[in-house]
C-alpha atoms as a PDB file:
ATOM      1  CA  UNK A   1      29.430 -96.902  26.113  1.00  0.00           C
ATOM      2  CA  UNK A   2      32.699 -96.344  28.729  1.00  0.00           C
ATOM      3  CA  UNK A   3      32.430 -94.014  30.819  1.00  0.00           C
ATOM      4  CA  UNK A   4      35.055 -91.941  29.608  1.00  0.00           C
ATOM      5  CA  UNK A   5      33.808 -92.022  25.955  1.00  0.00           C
ATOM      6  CA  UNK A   6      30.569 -90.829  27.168  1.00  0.00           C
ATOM      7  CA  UNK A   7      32.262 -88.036  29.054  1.00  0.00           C
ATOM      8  CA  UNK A   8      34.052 -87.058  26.267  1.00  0.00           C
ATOM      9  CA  UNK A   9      30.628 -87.405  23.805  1.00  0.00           C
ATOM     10  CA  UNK A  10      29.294 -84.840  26.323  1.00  0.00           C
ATOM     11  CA  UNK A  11      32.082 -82.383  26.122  1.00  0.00           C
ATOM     12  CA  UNK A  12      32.316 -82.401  22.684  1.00  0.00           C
ATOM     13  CA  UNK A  13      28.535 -81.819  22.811  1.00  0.00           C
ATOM     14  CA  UNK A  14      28.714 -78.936  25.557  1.00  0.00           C
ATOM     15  CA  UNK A  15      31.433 -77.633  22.946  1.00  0.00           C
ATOM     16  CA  UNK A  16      29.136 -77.875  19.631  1.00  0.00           C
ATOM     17  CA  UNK A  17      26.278 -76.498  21.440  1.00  0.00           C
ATOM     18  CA  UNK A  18      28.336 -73.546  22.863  1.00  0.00           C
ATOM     19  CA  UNK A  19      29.293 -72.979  19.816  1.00  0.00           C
ATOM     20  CA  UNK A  20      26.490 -72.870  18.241  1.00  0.00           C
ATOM     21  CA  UNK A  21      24.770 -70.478  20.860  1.00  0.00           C
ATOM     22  CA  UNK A  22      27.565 -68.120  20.304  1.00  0.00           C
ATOM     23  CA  UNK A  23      26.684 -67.966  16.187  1.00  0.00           C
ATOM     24  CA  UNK A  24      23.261 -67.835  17.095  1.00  0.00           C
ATOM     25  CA  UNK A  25      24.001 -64.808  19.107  1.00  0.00           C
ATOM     26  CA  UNK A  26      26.481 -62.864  16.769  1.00  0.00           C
ATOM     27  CA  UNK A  27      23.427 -63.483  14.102  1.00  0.00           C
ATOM     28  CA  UNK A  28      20.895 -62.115  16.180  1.00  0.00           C
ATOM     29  CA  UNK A  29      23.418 -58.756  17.414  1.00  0.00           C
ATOM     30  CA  UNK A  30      23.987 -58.616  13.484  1.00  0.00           C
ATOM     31  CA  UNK A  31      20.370 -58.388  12.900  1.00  0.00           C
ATOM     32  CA  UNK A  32      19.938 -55.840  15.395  1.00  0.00           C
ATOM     33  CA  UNK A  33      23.130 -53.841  13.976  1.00  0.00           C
ATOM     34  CA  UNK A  34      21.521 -53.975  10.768  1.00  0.00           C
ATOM     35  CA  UNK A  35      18.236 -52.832  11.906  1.00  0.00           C
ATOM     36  CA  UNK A  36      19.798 -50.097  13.812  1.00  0.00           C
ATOM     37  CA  UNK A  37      21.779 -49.004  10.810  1.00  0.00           C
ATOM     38  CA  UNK A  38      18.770 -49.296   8.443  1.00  0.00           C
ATOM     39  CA  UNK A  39      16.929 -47.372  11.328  1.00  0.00           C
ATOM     40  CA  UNK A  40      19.841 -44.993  11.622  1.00  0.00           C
ATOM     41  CA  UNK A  41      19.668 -44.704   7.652  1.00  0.00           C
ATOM     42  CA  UNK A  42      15.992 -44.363   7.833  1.00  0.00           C
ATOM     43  CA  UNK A  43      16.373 -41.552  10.825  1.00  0.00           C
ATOM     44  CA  UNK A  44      18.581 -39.429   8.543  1.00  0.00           C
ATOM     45  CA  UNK A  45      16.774 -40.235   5.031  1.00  0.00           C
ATOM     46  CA  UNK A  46      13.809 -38.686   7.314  1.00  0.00           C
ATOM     47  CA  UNK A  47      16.084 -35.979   8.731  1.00  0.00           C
ATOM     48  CA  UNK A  48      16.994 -35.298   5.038  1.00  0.00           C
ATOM     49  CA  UNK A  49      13.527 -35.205   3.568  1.00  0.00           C
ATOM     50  CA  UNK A  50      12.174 -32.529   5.823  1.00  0.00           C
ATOM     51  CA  UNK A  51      15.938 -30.608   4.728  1.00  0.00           C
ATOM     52  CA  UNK A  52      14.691 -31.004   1.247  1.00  0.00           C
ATOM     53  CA  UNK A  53      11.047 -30.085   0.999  1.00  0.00           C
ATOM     54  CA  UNK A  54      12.887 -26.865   3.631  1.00  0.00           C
ATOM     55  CA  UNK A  55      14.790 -26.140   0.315  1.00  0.00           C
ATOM     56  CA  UNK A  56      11.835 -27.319  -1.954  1.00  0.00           C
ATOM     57  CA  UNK A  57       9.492 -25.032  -0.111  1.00  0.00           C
ATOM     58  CA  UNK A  58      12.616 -22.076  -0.195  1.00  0.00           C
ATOM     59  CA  UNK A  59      13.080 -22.579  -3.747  1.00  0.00           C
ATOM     60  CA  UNK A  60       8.720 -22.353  -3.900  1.00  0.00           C
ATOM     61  CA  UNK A  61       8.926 -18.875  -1.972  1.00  0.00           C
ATOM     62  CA  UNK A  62      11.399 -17.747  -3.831  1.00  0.00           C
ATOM     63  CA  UNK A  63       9.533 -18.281  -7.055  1.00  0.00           C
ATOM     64  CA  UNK A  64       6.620 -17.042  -5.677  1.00  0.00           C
ATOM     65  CA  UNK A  65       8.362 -13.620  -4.872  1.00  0.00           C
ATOM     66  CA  UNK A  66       9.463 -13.854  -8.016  1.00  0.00           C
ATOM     67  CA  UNK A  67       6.054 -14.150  -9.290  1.00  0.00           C
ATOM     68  CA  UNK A  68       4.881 -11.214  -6.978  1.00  0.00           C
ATOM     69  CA  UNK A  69       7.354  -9.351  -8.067  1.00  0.00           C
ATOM     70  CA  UNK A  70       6.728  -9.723 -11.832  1.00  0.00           C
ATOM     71  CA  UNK A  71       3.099  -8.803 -10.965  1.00  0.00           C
ATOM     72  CA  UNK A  72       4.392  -5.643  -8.932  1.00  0.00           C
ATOM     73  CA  UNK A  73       6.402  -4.814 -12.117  1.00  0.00           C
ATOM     74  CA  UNK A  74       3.176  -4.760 -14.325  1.00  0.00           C
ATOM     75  CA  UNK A  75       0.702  -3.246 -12.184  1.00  0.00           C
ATOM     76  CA  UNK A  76       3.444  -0.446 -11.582  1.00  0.00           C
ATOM     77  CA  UNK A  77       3.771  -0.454 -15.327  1.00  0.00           C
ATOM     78  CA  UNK A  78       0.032  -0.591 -15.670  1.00  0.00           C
ATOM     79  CA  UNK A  79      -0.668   2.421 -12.963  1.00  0.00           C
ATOM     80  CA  UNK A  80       2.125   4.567 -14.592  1.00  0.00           C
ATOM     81  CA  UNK A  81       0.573   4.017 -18.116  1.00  0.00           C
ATOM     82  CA  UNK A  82      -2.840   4.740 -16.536  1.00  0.00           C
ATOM     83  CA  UNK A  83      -1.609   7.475 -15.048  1.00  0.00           C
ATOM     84  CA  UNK A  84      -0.516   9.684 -17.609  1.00  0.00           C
ATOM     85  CA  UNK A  85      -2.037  12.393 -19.206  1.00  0.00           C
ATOM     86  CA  UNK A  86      -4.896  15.226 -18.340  1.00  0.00           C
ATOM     87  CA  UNK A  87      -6.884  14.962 -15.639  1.00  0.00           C
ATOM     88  CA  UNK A  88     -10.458  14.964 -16.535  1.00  0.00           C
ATOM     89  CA  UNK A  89     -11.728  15.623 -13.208  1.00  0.00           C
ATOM     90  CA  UNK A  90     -14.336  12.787 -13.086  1.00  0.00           C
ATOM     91  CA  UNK A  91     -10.905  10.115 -11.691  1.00  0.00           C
ATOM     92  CA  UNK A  92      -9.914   9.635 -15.690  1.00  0.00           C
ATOM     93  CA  UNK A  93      -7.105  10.558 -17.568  1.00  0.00           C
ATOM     94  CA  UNK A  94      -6.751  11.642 -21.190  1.00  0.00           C
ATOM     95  CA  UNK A  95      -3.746  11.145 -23.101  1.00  0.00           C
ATOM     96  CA  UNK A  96      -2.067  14.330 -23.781  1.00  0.00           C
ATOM     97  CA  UNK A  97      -1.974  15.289 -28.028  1.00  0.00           C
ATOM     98  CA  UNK A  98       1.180  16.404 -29.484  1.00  0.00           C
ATOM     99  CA  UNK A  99       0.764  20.263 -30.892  1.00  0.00           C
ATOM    100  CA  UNK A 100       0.640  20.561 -34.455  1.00  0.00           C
ATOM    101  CA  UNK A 101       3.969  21.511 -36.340  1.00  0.00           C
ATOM    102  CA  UNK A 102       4.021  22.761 -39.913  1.00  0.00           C
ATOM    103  CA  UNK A 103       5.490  19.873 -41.303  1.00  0.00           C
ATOM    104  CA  UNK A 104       2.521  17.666 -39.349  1.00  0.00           C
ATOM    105  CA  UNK A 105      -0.192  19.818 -41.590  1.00  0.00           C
ATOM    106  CA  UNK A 106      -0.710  19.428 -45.672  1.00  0.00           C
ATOM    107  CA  UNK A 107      -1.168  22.947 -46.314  1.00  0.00           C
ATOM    108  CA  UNK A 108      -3.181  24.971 -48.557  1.00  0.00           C
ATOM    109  CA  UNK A 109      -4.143  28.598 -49.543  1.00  0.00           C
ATOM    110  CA  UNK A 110      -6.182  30.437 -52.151  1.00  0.00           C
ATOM    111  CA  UNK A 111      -7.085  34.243 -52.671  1.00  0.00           C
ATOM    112  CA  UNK A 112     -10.632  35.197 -51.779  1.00  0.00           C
ATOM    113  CA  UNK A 113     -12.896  37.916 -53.220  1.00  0.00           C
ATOM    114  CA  UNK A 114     -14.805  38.577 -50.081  1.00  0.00           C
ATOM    115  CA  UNK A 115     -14.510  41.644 -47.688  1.00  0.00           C
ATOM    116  CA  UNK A 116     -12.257  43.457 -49.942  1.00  0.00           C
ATOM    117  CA  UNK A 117      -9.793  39.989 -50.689  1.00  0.00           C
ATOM    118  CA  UNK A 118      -7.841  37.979 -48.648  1.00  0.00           C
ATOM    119  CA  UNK A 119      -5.939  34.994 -48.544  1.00  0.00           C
ATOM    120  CA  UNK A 120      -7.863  31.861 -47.000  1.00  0.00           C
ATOM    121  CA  UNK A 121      -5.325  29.494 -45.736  1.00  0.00           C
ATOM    122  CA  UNK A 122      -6.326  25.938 -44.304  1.00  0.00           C
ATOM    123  CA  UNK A 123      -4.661  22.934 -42.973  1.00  0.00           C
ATOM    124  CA  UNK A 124      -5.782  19.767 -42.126  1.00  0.00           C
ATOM    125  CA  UNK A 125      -3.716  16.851 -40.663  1.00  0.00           C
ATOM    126  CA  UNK A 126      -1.344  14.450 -42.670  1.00  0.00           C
ATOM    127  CA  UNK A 127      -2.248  10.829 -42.905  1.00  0.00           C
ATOM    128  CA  UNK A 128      -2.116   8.620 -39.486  1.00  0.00           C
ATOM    129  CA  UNK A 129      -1.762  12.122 -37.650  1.00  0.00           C
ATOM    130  CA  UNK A 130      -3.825  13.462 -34.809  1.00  0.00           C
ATOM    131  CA  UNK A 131      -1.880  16.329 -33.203  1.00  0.00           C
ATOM    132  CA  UNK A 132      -3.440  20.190 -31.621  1.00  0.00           C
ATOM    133  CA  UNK A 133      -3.520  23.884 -33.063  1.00  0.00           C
ATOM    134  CA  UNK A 134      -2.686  26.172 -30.020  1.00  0.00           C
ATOM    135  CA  UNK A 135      -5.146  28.777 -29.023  1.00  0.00           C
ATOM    136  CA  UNK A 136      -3.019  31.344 -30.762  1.00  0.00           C
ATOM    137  CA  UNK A 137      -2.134  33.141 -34.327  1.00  0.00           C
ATOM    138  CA  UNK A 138      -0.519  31.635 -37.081  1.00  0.00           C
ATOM    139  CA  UNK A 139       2.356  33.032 -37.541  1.00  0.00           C
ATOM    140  CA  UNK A 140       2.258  34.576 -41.249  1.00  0.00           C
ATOM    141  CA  UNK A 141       5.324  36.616 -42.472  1.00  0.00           C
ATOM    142  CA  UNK A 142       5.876  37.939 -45.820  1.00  0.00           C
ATOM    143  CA  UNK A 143       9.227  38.678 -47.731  1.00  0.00           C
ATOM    144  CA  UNK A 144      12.843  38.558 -47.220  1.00  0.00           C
ATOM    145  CA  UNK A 145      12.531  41.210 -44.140  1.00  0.00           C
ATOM    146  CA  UNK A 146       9.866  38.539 -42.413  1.00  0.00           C
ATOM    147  CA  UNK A 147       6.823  41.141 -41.626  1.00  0.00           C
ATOM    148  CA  UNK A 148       4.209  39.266 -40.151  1.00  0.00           C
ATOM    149  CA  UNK A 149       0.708  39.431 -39.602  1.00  0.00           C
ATOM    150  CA  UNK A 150      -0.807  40.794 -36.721  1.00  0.00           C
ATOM    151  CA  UNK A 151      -4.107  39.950 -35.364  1.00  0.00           C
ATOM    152  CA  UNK A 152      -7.413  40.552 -37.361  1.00  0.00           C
ATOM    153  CA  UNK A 153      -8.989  39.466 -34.048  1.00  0.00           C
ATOM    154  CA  UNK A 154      -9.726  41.055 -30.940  1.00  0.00           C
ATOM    155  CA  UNK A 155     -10.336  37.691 -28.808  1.00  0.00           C
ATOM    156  CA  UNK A 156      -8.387  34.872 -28.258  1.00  0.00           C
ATOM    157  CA  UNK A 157      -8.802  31.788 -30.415  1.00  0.00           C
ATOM    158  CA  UNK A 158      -9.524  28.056 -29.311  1.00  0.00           C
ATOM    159  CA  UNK A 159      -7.229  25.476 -29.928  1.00  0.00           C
ATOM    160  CA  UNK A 160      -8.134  22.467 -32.714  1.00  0.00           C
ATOM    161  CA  UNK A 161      -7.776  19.383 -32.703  1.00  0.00           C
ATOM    162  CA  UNK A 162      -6.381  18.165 -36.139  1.00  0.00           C
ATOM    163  CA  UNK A 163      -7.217  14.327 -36.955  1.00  0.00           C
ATOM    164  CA  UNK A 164      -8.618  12.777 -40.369  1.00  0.00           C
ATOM    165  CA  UNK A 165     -10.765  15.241 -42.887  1.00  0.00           C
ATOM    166  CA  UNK A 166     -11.116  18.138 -39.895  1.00  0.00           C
ATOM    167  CA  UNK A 167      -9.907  20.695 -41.535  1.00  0.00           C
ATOM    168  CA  UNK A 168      -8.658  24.562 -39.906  1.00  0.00           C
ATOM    169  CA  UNK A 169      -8.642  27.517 -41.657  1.00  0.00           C
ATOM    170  CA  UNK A 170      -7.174  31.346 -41.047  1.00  0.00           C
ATOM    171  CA  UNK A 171      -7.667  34.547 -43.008  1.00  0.00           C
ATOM    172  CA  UNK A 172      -4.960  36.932 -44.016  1.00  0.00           C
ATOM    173  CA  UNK A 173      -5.618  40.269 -45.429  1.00  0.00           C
ATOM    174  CA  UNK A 174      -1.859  41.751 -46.880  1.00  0.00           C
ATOM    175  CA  UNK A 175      -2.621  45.368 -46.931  1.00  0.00           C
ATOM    176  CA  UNK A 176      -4.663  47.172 -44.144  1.00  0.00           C
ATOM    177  CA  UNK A 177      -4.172  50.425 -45.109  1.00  0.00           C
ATOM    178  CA  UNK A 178      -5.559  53.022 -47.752  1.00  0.00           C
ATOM    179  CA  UNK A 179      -2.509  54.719 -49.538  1.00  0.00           C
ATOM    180  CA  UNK A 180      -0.572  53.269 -52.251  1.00  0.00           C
ATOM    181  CA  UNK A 181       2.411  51.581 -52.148  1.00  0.00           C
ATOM    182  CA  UNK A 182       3.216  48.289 -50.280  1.00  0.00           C
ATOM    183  CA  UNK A 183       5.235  44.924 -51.056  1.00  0.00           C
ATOM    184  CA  UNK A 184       4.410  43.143 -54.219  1.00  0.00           C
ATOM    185  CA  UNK A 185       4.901  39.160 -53.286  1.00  0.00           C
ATOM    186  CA  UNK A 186       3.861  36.140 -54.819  1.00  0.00           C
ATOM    187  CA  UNK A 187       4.176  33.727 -51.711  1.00  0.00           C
ATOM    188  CA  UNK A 188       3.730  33.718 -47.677  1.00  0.00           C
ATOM    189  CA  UNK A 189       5.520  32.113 -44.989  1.00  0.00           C
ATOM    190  CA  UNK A 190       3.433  30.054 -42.540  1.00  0.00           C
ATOM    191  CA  UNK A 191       4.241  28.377 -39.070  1.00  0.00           C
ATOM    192  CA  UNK A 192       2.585  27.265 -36.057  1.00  0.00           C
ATOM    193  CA  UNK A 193       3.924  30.020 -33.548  1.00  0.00           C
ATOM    194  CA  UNK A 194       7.052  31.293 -33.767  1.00  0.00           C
ATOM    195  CA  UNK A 195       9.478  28.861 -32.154  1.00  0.00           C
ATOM    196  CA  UNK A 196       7.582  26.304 -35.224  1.00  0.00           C
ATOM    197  CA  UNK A 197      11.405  24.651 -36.844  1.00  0.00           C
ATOM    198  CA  UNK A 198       9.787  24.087 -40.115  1.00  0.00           C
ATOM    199  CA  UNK A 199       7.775  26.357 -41.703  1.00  0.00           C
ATOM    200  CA  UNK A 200       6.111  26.585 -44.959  1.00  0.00           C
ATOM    201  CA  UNK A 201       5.985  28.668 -48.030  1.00  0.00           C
ATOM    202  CA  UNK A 202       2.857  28.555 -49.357  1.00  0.00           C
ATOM    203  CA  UNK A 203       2.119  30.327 -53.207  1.00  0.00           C
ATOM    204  CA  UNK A 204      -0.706  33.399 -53.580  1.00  0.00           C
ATOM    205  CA  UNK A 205       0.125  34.634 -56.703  1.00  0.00           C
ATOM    206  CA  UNK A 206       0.625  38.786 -56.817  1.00  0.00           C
ATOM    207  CA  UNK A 207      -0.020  40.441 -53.921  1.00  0.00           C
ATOM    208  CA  UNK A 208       0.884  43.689 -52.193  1.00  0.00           C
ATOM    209  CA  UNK A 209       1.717  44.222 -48.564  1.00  0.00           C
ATOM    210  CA  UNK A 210       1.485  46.566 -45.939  1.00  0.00           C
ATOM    211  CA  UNK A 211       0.386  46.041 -42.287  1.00  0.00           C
ATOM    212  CA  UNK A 212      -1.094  42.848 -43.251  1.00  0.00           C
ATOM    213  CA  UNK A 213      -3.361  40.784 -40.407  1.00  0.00           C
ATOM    214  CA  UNK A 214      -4.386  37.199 -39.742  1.00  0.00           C
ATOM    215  CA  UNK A 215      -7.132  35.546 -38.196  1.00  0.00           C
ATOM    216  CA  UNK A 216      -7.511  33.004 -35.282  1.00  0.00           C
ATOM    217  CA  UNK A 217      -7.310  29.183 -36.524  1.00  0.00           C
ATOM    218  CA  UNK A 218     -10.934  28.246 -37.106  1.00  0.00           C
ATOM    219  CA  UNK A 219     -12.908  25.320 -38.165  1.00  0.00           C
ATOM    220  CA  UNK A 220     -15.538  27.474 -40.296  1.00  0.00           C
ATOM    221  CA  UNK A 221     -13.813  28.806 -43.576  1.00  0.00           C
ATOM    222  CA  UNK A 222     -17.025  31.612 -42.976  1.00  0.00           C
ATOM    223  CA  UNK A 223     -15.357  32.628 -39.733  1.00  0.00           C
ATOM    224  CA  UNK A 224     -11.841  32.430 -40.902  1.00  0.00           C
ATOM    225  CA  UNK A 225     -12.904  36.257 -42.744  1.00  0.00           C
ATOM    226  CA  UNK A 226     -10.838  38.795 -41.690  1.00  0.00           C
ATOM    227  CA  UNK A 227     -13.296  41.864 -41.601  1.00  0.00           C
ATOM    228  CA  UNK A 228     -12.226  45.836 -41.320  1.00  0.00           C
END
């Protein structure tokens, strides 16, 4: 080989392998670029996982009060339910009854024989009905000018609880007094107390009237006997 085509082979080979150190290079900064960017991409995919079980464990807590807060909701209803009613005084509570009105009671009433005769009323509770007599008269009024009763008793009455077959019974004597005369009547007017919307009219065949008294509510028809 001449001289100057071996000079020339070595340029040309100087040139080639130049060359192909440069590609070499721009391959291997590639790589790296790519690593970095996958790195890079990696760095924030990590940045963006802690953002997201942040948000995950947010939207968690926020259930959770959610949850605590539905539980707060029931126990408050569960206290407030408890917490109604009477005071027993051993940390319970009883449930308060209703009072009994007239048109709570199936109502009955019959004329008696006994201590001179009366009229025996009773009352007992309507079906799927528990409700309370007060510890007071019936009020008992007779005619179109509404006398009532007054008391045959001297002490106070207890109150009764009406529920099922418990039945509660008060006795009215019409006329108190001696001389003649009086109110003839066939029927009486019955409520529980006086402010009682819906009384009753309750039939007793012929009787007279004048100064007429009433018994305290009792659950004995014996002690429902209006003496004197």
């Amino acid at each position: 080989m001449s001289g100057n085509r071996r000079k020339a082979f070595l340029v040309s080979a100087v040139l080639v392998g130049g060359a192909l150190l440069m590609t070499a290079c721009q391959d291997t900064d590639g790589a790296a670029d790519t690593g970095a960017s996958q790195g890079s991409s990696s760095a924030s995919g990590d940045a963006a996982t802690p953002s997201g079980s942040s948000a995950a464990g947010n939207g968690k807590g926020s259930g959770a009060t959610g949850k605590g807060s539905g539980a707060t909701g029931g126990t408050g209803g569960t206290e407030d339910g408890a917490g109604s009613g009477a005071d027993t005084g051993n940390g319970k509570r009883e449930p308060v009854g209703q009072s009994c009105g007239a048109n709570d009671l199936s109502w009955n009433a019959r004329s008696e024989t006994q201590a001179g005769g009366y009229i025996l009323i009773s009352a007992k509770a309507k079906p799927g009905i528990t409700c309370i007599l007060p510890a007071a008269l019936p009020t008992v009024a007779f005619g179109s000018d509404g006398t009532e009763a007054g008391p045959a008793e001297q002490a106070a009455g207890k109150q009764i609880t009406l529920s099922g077959n418990t039945t509660a019974y008060a006795g009215v004597n019409p006329k108190t007094t001696n001389a003649d005369g009086g109110k003839e009547l066939d029927s009486i007017i019955v409520a529980v107390g006086n402010d009682d919307p819906d009384p009753v009219s309750l039939k007793v065949g012929t009787i007279t009237v004048d100064k007429p008294v009433v018994t305290n509510w009792h659950t004995s028809a014996t002690d429902a006997v209006p003496l004197g």
